[in-house]
C-alpha atoms as a PDB file:
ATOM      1  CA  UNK A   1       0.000   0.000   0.000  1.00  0.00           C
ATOM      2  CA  UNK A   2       1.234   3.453  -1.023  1.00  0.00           C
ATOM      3  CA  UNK A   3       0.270   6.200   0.902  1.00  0.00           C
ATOM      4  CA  UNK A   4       0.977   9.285  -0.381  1.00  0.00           C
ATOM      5  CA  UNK A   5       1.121  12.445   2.325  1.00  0.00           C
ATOM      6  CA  UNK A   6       0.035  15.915   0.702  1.00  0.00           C
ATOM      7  CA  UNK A   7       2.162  18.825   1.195  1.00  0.00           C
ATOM      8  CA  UNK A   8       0.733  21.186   4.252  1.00  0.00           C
ATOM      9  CA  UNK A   9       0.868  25.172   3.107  1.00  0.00           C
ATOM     10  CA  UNK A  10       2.633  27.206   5.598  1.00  0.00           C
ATOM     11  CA  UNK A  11      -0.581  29.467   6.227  1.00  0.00           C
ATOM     12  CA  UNK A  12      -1.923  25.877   8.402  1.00  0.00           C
ATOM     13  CA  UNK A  13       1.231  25.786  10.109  1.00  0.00           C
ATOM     14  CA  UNK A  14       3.011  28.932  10.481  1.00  0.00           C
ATOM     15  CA  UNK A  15       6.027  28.108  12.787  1.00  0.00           C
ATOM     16  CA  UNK A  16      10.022  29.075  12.206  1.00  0.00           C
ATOM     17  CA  UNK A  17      10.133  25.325  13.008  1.00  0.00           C
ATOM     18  CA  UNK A  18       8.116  24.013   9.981  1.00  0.00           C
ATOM     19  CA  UNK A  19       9.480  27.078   7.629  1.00  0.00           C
ATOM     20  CA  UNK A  20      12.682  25.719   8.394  1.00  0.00           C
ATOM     21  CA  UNK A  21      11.806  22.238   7.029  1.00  0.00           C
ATOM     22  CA  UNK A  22      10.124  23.632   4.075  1.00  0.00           C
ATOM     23  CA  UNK A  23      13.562  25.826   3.470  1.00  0.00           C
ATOM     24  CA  UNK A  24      15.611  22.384   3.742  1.00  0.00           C
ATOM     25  CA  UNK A  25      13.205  20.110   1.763  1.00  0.00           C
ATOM     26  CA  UNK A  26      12.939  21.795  -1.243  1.00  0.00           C
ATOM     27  CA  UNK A  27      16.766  22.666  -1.177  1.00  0.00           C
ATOM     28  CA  UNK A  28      17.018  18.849  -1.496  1.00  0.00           C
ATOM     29  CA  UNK A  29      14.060  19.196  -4.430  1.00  0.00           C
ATOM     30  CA  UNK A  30      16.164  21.611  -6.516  1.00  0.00           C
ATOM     31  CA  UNK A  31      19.287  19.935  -6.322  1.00  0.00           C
ATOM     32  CA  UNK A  32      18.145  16.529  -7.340  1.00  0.00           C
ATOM     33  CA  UNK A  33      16.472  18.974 -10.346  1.00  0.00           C
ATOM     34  CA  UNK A  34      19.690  20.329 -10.828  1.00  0.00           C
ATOM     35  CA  UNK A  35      21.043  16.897 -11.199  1.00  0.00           C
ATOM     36  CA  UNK A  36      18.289  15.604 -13.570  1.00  0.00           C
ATOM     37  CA  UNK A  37      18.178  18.971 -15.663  1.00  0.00           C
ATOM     38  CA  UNK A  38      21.576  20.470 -15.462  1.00  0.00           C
ATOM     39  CA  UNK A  39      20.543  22.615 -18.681  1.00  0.00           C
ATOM     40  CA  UNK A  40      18.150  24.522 -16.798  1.00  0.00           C
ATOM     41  CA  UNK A  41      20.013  27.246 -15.262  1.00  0.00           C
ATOM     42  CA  UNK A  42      16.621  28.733 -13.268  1.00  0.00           C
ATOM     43  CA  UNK A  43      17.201  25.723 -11.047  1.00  0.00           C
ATOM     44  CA  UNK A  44      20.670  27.037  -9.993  1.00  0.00           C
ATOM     45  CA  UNK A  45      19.238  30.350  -9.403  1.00  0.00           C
ATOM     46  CA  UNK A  46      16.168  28.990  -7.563  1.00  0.00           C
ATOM     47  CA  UNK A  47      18.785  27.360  -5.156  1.00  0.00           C
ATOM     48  CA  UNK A  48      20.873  30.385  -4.889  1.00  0.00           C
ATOM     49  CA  UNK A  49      17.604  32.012  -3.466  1.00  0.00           C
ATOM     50  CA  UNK A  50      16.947  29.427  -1.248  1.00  0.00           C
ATOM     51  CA  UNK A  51      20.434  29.275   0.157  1.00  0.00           C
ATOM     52  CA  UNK A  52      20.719  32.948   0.830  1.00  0.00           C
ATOM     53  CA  UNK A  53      16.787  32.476   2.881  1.00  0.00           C
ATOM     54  CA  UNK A  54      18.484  29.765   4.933  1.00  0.00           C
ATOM     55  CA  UNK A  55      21.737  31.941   5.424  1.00  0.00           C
ATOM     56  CA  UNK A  56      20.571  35.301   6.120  1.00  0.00           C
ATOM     57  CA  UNK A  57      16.937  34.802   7.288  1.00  0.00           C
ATOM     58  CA  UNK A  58      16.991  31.451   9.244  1.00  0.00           C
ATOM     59  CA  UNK A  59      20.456  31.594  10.441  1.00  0.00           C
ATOM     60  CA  UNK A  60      21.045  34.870  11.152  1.00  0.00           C
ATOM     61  CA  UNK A  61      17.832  36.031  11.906  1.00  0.00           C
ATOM     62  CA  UNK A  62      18.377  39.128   9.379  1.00  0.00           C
ATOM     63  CA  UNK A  63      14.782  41.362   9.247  1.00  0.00           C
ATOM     64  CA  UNK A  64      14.612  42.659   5.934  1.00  0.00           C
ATOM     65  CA  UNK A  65      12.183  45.391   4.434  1.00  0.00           C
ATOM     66  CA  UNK A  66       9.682  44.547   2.046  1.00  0.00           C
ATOM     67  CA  UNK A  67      11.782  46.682  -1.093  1.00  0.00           C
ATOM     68  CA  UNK A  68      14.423  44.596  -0.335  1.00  0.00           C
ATOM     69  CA  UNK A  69      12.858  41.185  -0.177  1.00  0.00           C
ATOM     70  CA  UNK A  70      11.086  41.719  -3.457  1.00  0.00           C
ATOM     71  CA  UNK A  71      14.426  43.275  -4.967  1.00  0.00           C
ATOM     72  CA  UNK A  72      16.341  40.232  -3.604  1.00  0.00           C
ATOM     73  CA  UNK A  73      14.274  36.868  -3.893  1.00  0.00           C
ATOM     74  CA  UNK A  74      11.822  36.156  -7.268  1.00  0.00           C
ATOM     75  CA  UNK A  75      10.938  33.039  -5.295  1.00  0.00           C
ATOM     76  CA  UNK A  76       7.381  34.365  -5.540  1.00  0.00           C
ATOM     77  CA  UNK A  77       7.065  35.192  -9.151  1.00  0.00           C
ATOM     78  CA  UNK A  78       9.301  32.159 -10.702  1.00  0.00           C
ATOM     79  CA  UNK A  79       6.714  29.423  -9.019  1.00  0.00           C
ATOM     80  CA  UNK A  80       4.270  31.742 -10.377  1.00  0.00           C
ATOM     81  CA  UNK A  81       5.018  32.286 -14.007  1.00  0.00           C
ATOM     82  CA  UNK A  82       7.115  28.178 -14.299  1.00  0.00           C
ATOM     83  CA  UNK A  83       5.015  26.095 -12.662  1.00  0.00           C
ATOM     84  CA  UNK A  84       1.661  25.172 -11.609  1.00  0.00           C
ATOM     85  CA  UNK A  85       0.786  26.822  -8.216  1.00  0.00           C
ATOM     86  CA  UNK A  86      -2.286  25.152  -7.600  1.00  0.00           C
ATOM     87  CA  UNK A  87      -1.444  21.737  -8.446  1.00  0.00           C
ATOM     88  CA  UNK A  88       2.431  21.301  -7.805  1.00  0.00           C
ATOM     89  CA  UNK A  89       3.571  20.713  -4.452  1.00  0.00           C
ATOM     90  CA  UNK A  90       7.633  22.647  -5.798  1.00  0.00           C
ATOM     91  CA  UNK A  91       5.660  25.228  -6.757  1.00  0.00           C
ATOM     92  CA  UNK A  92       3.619  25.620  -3.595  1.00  0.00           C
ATOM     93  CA  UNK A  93       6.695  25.012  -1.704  1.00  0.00           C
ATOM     94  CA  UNK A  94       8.500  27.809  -3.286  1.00  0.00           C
ATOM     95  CA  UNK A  95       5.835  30.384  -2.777  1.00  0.00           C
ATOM     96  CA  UNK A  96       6.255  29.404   0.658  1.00  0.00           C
ATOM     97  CA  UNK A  97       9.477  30.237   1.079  1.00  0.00           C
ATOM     98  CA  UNK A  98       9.036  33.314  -0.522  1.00  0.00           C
ATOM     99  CA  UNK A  99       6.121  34.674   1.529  1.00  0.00           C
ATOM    100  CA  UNK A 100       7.552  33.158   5.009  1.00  0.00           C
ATOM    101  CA  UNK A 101      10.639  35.688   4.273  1.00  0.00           C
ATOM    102  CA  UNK A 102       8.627  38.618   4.902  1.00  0.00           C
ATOM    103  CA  UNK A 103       7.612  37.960   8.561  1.00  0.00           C
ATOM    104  CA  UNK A 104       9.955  34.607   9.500  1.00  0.00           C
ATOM    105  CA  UNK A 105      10.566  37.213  12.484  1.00  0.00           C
ATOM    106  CA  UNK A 106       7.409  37.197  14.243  1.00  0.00           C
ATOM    107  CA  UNK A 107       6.488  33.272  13.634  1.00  0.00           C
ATOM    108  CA  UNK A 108       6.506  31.144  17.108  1.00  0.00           C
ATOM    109  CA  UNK A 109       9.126  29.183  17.174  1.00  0.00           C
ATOM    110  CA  UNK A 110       6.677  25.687  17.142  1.00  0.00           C
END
């Protein structure tokens, strides 16, 4: 029996703890798409985002101001405009990311 377990949106769980896990899972995601489409050069820029998120917001706990996050990450628009926001999980994931940047400050820890 497979059982297949749906991806949760951050807006149900809005914790640094589960933003943290979405940060790290689809880090894994993009570099196995990396590996499988090494021709598609968004992918290394997708991961550059995601790395820099990880560094600077989770890490260091940097606050940034809107301008700059939408100046600095296209997390948003690239799940947006590439992929399927409704029906891919990536996708979802990536949006994610992208809005949990602007207040990762202010979410309870769990």
């Amino acid at each position: 029996m497979n059982i297949t377990i749906m991806y949760t949106r951050l807006n149900k769980n809005r914790t640094k703890k589960y933003y943290k896990e979405i940060v790290e899972d689809v880090i894994k995601e993009t570099e196995e798409n990396i590996k499988m489409f090494p021709s598609i050069s968004m992918y290394v820029s997708i991961l550059n985002q995601l790395k820099d998120i990880q560094k600077n917001i989770i890490t260091n706990n940097i606050e940034f101001d809107e301008n700059t996050l939408y100046k600095r990450y296209s997390l948003g628009s690239i799940a947006v405009k590439n992929f399927d926001l409704e029906h891919e999980e990536y996708a979802q994931k990536l949006s994610d990311v992208f809005g949990g940047s602007f207040n990762y400050y202010l979410m309870p820890e769990k």
